[in-house]
N, C-alpha and C. Protein backbone atom coordinates (compact mmCIF):
# COMPACT_ATOMS: atom_id res chain seq x y z
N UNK A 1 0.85 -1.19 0.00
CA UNK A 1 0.00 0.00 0.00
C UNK A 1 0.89 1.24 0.00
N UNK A 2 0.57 2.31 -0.78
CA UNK A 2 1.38 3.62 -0.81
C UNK A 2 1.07 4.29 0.32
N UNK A 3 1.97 4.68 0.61
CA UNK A 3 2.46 5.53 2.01
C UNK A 3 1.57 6.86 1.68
N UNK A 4 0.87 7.40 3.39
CA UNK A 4 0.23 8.84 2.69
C UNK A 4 1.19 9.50 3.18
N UNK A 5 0.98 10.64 2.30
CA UNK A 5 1.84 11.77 1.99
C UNK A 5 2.00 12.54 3.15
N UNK A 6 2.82 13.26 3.80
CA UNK A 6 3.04 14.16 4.94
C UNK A 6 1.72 15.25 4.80
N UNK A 7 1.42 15.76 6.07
CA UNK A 7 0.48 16.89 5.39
C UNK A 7 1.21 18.09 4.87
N UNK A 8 2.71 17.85 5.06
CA UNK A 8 2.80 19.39 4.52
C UNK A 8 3.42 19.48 2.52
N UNK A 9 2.83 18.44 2.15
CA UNK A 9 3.50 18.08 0.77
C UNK A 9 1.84 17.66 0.27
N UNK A 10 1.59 18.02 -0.53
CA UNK A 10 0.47 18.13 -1.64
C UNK A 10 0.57 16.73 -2.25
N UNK A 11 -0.61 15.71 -2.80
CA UNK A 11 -0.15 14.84 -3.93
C UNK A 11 0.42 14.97 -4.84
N UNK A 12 0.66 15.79 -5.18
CA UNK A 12 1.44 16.03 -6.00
C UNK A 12 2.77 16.07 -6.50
N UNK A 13 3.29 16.02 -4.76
CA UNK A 13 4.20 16.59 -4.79
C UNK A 13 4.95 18.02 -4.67
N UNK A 14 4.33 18.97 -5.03
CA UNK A 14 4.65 20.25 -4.83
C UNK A 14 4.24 20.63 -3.33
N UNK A 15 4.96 21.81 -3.45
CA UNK A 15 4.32 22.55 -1.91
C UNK A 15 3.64 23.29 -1.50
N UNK A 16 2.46 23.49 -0.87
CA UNK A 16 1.34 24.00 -0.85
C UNK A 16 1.02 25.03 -0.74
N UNK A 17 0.30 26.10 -1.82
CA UNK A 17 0.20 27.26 -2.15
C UNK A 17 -0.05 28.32 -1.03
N UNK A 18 1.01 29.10 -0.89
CA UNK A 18 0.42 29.93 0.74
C UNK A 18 -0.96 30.17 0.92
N UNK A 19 -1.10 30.55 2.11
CA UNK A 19 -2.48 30.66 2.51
C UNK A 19 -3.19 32.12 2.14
N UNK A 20 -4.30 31.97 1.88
CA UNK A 20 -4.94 33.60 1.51
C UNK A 20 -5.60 33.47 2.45
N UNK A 21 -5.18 34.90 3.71
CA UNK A 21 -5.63 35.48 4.96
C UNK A 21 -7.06 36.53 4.46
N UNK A 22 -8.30 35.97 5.11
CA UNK A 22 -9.16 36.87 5.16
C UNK A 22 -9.78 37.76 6.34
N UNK A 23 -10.03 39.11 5.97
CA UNK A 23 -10.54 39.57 7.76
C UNK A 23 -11.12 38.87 8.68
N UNK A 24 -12.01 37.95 8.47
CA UNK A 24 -12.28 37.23 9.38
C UNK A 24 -11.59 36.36 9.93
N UNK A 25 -10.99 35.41 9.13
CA UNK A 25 -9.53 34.42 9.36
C UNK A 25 -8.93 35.12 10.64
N UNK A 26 -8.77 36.79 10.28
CA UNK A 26 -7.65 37.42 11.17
C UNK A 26 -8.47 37.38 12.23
N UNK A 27 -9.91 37.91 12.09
CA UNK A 27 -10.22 38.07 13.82
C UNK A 27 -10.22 37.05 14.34
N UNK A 28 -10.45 35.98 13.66
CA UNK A 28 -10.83 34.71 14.49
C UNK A 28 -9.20 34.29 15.41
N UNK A 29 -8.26 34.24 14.45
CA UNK A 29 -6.84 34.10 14.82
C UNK A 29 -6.13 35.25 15.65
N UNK A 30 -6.57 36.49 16.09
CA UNK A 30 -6.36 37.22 17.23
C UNK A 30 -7.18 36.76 18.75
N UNK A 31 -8.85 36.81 17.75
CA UNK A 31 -9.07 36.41 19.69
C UNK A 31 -8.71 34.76 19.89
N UNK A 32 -8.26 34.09 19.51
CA UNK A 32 -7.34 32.89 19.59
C UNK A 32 -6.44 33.39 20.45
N UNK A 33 -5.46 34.13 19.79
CA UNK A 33 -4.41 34.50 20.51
C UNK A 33 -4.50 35.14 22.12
N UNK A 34 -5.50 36.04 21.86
CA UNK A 34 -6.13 36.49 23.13
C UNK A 34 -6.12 35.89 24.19
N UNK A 35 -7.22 35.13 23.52
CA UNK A 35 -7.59 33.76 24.59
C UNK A 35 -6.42 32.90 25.43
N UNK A 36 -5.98 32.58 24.54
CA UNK A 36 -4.94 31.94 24.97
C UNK A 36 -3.68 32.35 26.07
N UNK A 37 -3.91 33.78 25.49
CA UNK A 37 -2.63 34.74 26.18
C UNK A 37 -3.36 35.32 27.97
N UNK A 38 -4.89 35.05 27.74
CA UNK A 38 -5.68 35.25 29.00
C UNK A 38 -5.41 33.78 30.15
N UNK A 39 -5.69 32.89 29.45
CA UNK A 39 -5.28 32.11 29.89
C UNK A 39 -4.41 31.31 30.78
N UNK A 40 -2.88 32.19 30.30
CA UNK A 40 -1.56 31.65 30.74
C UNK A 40 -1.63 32.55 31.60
N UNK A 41 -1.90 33.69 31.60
CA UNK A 41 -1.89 34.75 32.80
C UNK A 41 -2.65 34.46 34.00
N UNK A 42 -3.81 33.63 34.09
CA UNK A 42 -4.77 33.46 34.91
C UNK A 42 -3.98 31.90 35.65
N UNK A 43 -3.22 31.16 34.93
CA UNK A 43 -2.54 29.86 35.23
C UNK A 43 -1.41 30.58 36.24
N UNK A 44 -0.75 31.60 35.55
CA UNK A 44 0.44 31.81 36.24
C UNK A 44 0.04 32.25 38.03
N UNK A 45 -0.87 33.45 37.30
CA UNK A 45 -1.32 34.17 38.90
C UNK A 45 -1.75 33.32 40.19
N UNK A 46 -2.61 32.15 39.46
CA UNK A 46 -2.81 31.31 40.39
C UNK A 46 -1.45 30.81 40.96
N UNK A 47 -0.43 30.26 40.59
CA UNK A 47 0.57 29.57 40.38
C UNK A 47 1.35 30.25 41.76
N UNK A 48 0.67 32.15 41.76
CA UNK A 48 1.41 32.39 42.58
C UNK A 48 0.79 33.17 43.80
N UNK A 49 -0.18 32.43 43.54
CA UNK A 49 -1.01 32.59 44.93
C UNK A 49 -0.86 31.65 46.19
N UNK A 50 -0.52 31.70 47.39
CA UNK A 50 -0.14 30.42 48.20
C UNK A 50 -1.97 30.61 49.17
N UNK A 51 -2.24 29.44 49.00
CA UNK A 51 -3.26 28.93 49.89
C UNK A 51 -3.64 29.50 51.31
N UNK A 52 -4.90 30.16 51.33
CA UNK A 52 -4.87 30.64 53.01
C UNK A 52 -5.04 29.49 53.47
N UNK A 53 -4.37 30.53 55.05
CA UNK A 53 -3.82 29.30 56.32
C UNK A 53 -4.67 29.11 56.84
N UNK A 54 -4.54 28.20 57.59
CA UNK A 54 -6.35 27.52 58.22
C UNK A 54 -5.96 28.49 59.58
N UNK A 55 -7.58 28.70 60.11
CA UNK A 55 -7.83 29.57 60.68
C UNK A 55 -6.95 29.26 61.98
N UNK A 56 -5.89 29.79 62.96
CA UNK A 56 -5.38 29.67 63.76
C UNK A 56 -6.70 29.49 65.36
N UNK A 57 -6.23 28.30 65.95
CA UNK A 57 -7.16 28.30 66.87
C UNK A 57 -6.90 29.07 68.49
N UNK A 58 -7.82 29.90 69.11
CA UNK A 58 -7.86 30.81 69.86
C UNK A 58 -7.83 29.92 71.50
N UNK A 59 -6.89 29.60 72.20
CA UNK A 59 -6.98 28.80 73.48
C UNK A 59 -7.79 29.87 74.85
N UNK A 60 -8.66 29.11 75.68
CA UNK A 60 -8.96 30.28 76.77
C UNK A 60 -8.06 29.91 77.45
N UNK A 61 -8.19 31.31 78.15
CA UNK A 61 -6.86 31.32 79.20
C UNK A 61 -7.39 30.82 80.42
N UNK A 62 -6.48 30.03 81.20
CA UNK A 62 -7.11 28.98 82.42
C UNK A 62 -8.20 30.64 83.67
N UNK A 63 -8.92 29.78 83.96
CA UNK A 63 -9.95 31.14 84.80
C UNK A 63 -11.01 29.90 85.30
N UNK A 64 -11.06 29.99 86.18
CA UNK A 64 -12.17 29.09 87.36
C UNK A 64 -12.12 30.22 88.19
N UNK A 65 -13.70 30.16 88.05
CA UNK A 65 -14.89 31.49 88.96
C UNK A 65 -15.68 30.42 89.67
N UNK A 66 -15.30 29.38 90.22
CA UNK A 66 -16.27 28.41 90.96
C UNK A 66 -16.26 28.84 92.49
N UNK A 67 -17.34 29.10 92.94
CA UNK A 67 -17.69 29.49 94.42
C UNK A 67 -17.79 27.99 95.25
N UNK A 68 -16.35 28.31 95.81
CA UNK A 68 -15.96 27.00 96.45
C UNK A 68 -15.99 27.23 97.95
N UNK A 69 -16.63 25.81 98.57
CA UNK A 69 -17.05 25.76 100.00
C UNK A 69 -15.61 25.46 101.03
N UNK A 70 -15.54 24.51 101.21
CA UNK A 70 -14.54 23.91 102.29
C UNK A 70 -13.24 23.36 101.18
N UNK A 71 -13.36 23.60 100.28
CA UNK A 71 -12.43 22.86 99.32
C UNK A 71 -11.34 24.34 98.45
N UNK A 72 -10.33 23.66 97.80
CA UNK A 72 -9.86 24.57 96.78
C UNK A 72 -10.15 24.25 94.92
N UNK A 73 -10.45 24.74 94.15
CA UNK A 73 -10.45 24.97 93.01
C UNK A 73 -8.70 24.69 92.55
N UNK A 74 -8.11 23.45 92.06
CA UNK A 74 -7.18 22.61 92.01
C UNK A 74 -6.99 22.90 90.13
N UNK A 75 -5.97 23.56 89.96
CA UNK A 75 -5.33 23.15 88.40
C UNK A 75 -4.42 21.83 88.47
N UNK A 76 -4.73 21.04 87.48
CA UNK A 76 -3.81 19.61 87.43
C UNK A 76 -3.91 19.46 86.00
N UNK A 77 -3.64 18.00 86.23
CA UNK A 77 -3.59 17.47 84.98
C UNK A 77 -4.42 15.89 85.10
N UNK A 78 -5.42 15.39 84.15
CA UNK A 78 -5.99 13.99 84.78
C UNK A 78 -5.52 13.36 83.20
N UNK A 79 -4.89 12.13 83.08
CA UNK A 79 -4.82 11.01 82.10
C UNK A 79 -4.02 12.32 80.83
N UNK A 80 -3.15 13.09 81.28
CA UNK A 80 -2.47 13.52 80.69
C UNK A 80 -3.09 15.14 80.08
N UNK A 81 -3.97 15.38 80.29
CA UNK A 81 -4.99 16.50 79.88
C UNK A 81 -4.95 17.77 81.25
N UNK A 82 -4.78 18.77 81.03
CA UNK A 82 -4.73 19.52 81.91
C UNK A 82 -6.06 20.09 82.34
N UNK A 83 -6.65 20.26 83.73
CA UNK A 83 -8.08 20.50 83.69
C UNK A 83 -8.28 21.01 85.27
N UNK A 84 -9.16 21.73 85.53
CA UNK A 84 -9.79 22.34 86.24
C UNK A 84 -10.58 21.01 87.37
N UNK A 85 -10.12 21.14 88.70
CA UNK A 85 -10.64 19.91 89.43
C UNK A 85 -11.77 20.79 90.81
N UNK A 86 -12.86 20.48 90.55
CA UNK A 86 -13.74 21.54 91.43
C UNK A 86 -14.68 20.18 92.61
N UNK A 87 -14.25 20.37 93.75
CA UNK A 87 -14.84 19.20 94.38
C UNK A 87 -15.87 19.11 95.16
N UNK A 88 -16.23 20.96 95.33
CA UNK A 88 -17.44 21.04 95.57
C UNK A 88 -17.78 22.43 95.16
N UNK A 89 -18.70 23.14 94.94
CA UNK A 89 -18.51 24.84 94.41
C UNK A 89 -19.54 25.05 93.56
N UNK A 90 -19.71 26.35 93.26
CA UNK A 90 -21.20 26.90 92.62
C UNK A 90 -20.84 27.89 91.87
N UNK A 91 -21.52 27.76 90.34
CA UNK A 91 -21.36 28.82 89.68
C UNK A 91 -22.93 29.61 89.75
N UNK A 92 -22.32 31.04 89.54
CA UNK A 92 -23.67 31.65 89.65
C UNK A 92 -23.44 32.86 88.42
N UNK A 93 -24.93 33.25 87.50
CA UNK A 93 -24.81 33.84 86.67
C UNK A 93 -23.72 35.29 86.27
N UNK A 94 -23.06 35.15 85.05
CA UNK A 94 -22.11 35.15 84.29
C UNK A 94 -20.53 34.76 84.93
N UNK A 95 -21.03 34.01 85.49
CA UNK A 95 -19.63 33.29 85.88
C UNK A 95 -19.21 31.92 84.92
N UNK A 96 -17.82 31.71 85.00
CA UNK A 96 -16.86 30.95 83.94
C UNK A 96 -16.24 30.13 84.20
N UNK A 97 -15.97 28.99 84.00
CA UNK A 97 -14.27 28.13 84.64
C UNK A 97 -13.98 27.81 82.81
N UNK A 98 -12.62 28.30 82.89
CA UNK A 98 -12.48 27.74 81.24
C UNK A 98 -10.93 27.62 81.48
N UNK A 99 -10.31 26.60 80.06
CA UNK A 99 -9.31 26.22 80.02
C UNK A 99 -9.16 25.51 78.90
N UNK A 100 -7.62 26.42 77.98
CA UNK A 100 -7.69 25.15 76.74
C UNK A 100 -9.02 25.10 75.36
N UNK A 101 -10.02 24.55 75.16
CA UNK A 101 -10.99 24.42 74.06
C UNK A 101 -11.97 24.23 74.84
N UNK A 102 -12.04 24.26 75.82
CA UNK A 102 -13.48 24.41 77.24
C UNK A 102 -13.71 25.55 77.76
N UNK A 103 -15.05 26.08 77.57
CA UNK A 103 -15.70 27.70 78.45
C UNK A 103 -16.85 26.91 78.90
N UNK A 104 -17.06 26.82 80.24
CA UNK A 104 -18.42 26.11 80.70
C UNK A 104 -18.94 27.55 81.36
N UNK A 105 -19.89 27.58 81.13
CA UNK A 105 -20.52 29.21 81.45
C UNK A 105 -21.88 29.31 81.64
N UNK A 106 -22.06 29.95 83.44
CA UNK A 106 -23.78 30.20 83.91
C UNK A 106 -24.01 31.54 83.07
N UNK A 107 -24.89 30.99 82.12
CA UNK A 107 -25.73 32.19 81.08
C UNK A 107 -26.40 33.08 82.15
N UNK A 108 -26.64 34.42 81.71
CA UNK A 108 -27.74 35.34 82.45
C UNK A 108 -28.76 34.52 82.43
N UNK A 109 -29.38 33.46 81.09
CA UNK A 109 -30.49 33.67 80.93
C UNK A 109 -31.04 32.11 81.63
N UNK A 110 -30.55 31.13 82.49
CA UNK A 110 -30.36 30.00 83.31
C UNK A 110 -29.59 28.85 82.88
N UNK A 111 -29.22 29.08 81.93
CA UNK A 111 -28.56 27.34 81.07
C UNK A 111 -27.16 27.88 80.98
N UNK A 112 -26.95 26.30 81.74
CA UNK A 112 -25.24 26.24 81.92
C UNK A 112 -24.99 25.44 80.94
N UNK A 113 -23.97 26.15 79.89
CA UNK A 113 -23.24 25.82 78.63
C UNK A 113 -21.97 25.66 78.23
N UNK A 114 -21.22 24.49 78.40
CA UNK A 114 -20.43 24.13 77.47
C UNK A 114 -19.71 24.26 76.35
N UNK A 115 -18.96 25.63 76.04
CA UNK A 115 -19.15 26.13 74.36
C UNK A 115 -17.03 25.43 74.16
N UNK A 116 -17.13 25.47 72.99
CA UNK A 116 -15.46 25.01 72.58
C UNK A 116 -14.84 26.75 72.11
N UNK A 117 -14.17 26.85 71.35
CA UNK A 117 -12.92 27.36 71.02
C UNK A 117 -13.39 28.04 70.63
N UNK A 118 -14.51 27.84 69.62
CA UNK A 118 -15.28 28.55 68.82
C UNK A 118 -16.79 28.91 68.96
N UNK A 119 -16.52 29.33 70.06
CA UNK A 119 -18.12 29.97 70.35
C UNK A 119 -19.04 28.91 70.54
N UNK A 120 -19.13 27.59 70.22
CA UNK A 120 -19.95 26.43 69.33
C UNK A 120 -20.37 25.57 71.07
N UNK A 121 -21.56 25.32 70.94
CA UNK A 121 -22.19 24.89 72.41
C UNK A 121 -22.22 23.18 71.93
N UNK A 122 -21.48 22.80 72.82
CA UNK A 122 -21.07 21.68 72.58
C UNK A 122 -21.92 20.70 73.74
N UNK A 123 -22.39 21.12 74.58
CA UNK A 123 -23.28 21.09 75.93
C UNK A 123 -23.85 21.78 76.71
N UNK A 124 -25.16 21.05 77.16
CA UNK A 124 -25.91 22.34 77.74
C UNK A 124 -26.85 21.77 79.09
N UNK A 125 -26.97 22.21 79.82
CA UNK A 125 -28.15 21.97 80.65
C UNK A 125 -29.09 23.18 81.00
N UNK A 126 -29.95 22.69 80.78
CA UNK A 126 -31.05 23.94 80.69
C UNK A 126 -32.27 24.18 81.27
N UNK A 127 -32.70 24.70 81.54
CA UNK A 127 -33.99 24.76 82.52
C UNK A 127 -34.75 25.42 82.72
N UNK A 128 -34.11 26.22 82.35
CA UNK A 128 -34.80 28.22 81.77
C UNK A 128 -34.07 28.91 81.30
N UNK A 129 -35.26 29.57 79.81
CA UNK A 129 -34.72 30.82 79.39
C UNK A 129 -35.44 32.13 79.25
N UNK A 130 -34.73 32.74 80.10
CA UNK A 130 -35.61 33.85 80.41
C UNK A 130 -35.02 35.50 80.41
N UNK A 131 -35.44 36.34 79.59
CA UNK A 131 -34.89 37.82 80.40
C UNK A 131 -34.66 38.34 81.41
N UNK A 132 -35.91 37.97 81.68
CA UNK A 132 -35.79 38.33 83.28
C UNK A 132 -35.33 37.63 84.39
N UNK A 133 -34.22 37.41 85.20
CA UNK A 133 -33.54 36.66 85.20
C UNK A 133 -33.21 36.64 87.06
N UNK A 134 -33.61 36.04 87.86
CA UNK A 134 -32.85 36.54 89.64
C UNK A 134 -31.53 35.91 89.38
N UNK A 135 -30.54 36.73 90.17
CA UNK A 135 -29.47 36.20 90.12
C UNK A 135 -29.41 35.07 91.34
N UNK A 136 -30.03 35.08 92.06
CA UNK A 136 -30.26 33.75 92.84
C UNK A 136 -29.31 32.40 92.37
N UNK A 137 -30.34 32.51 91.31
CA UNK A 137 -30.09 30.71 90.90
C UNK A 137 -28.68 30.38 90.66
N UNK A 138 -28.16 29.20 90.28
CA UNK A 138 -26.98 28.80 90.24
C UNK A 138 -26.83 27.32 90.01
N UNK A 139 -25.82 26.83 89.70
CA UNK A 139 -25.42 25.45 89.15
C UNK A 139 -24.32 25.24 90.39
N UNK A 140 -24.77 23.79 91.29
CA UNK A 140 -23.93 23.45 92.39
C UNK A 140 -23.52 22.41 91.89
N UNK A 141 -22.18 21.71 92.09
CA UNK A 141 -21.70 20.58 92.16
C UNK A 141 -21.03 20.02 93.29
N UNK A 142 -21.82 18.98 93.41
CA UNK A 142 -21.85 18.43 95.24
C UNK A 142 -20.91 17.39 94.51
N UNK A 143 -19.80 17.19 95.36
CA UNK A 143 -18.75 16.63 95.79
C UNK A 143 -19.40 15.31 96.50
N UNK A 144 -19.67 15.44 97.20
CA UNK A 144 -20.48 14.24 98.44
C UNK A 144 -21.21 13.41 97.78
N UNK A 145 -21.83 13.76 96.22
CA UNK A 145 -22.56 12.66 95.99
C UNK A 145 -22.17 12.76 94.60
N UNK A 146 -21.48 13.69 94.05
CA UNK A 146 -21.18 13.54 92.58
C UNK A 146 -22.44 14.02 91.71
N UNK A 147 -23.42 14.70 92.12
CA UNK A 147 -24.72 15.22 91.04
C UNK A 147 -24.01 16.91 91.13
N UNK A 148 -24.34 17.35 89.57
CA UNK A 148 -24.12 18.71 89.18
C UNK A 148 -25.82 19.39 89.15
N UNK A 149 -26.34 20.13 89.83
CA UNK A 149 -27.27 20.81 90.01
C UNK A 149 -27.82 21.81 89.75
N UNK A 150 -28.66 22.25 89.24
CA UNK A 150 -29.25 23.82 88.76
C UNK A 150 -30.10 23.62 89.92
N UNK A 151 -30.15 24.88 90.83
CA UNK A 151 -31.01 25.35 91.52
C UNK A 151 -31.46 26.62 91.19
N UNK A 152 -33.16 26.58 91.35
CA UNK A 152 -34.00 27.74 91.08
C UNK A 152 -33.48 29.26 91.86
N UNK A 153 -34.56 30.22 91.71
CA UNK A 153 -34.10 31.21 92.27
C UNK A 153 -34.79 31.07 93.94
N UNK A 154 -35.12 30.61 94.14
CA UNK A 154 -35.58 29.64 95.69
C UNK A 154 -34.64 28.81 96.48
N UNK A 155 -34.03 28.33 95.49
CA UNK A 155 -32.94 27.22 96.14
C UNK A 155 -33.53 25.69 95.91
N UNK A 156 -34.37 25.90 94.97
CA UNK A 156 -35.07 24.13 94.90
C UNK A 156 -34.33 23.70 93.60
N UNK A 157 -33.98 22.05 94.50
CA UNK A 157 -33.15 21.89 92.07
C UNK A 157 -34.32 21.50 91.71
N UNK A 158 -34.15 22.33 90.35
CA UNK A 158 -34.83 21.60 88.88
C UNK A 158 -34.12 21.02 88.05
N UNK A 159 -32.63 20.51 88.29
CA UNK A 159 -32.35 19.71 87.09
C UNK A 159 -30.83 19.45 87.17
N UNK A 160 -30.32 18.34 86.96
CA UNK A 160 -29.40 17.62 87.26
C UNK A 160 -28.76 16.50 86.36
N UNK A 161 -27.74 16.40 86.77
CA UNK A 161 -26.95 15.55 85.82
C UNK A 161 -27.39 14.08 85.91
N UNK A 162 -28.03 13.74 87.52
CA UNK A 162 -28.34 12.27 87.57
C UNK A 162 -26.94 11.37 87.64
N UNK A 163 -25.78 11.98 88.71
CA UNK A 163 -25.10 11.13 88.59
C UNK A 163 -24.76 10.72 89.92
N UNK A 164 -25.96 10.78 90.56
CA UNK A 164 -25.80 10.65 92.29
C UNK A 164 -26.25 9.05 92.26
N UNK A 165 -25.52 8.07 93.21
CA UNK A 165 -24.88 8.44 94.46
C UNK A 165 -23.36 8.05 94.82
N UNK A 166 -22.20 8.50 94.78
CA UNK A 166 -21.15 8.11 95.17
C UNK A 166 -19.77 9.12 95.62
N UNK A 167 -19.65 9.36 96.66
CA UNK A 167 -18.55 9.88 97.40
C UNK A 167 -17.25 9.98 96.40
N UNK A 168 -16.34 11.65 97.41
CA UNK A 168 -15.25 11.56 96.46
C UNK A 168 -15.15 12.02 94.93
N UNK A 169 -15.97 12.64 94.83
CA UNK A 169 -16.37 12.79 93.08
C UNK A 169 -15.78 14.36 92.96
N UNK A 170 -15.19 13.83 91.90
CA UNK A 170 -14.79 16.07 90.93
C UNK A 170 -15.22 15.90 89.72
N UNK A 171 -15.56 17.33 89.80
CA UNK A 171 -16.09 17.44 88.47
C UNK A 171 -14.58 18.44 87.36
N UNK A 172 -14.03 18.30 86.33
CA UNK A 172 -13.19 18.81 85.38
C UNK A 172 -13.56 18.93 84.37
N UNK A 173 -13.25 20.20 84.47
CA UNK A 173 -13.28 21.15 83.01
C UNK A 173 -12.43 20.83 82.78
N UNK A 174 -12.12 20.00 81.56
CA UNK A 174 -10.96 20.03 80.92
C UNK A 174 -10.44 20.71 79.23
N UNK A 175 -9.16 20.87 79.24
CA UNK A 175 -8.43 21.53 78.09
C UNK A 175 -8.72 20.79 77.02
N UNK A 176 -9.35 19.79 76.67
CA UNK A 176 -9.45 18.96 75.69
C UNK A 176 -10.98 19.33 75.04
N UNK A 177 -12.04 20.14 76.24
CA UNK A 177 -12.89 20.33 75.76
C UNK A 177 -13.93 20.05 76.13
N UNK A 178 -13.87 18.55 77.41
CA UNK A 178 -15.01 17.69 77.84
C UNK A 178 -14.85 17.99 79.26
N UNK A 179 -16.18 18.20 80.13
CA UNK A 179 -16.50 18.18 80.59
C UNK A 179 -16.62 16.36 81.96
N UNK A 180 -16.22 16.42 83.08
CA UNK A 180 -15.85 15.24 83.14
C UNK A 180 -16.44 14.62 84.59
N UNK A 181 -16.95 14.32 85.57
CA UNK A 181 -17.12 13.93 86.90
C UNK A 181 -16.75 12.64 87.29
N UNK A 182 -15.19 12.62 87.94
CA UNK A 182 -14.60 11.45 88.19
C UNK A 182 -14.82 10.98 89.92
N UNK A 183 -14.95 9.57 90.03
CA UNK A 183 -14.71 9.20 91.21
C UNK A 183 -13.09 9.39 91.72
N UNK A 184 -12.99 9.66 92.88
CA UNK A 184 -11.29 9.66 93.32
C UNK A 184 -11.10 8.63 94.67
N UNK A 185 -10.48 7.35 94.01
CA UNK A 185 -9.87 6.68 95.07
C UNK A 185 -9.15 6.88 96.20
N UNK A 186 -9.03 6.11 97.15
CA UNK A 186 -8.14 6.81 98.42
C UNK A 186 -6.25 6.98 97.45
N UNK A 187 -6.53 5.91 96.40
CA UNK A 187 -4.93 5.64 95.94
C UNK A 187 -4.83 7.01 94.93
N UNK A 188 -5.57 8.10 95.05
CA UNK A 188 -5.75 8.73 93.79
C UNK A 188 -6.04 8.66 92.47
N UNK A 189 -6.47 7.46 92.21
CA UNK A 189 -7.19 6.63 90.88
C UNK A 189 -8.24 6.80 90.97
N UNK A 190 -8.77 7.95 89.50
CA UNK A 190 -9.64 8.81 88.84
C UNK A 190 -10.12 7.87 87.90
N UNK A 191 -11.48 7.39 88.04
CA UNK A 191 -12.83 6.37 87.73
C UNK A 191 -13.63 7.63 86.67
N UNK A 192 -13.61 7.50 85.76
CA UNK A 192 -14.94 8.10 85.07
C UNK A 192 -16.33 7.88 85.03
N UNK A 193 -17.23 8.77 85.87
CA UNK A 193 -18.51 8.49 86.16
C UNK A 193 -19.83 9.08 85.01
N UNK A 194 -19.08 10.01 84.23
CA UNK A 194 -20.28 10.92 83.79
C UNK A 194 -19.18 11.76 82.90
N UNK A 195 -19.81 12.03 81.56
CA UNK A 195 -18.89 12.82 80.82
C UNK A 195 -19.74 13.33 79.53
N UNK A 196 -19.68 14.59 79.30
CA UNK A 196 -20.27 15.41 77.95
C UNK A 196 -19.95 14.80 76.84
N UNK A 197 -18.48 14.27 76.84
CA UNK A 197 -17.93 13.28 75.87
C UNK A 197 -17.98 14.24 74.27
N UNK A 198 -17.09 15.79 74.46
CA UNK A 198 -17.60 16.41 73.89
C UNK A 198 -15.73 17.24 73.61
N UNK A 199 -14.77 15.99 73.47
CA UNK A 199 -13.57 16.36 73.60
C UNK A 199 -13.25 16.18 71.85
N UNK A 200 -11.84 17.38 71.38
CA UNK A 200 -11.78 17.49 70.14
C UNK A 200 -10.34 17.88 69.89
């Protein structure tokens, strides 16, 4: 079979008669060029754009506002996590214990909230929300039996964690984010009883 011919050689043999350029030919073959020349510019720029940085994360600074009875408000560290150890004590509206990616915070408006790093309510107990607001009320955490408590503006609880009954108990805010109420052995071996489970 005969070989086909290159395209740039005619059957003939001869070489192929220059091209006759028409105005349109030309526009079409500028915005070609255009295009093309838009193109490489939009490749390059990207090329030299570097990627924003992921949003840097904001740590709270350690602060426990817990209204503590016979006990002290204890910074440590539990299972390697640094955290806030409260063994008996009461928060009362706009008060805070935070540390790390944890703000646990008595709202004006009655619900004690849990928020992370980012504003973001990661836990809540709630019981009322209201404007109008007595500063009365407050969130207790009894030590003696291990239940975390909202009491009314009376002093009666309405609402609780339900983690009563057992001696020895703290409750930690911890830097990780979660919220925690451990039993404490006489050997100092910290039992997990109750947890938001809300660590990140």
């Amino acid at each position: 079979m005969p070989h086909a011919n290159p395209p740039s050689v005619q059957a003939s043999g001869h070489a192929p008669s220059a091209r006759r350029f028409t105005r349109g030919g030309i526009r079409r073959g500028l915005r070609l060029r255009v295009a093309a020349a838009t193109a490489i510019a939009v490749v390059a720029s990207m090329a030299g754009v570097a990627s924003p940085a992921a949003a840097s994360v904001a740590y709270y600074t350690p602060s426990c506002m817990f209204n503590v009875y016979d006990t002290a408000i204890e910074l440590t560290t539990a299972f390697g996590v640094k955290a806030w150890f409260v063994r008996q004590g009461s928060l009362w509206s706009g008060e805070v214990c935070q540390i790390g990616l944890a703000r646990l915070e008595m709202q004006p408006d009655g619900n004690l909230v849990l928020y992370d790093e980012r504003r973001v309510a990661r836990w809540a107990m709630s019981w009322r929300s209201s404007r109008v607001f007595n500063n009365a009320a407050h969130y207790g955490f009894q030590g003696f039996d291990g239940n975390l408590v909202a009491y009314d503006d009376w002093g009666w609880p309405v609402a609780a964690t339900d983690t009563c009954c057992f001696a020895d108990a703290i409750l930690a805010v911890q830097e990780d984010g979660n919220l925690i109420i451990y039993q404490q052995a006489p050997t100092g071996k910290l039992t997990p009883r109750w947890a938001t489970n809300s660590s990140h």
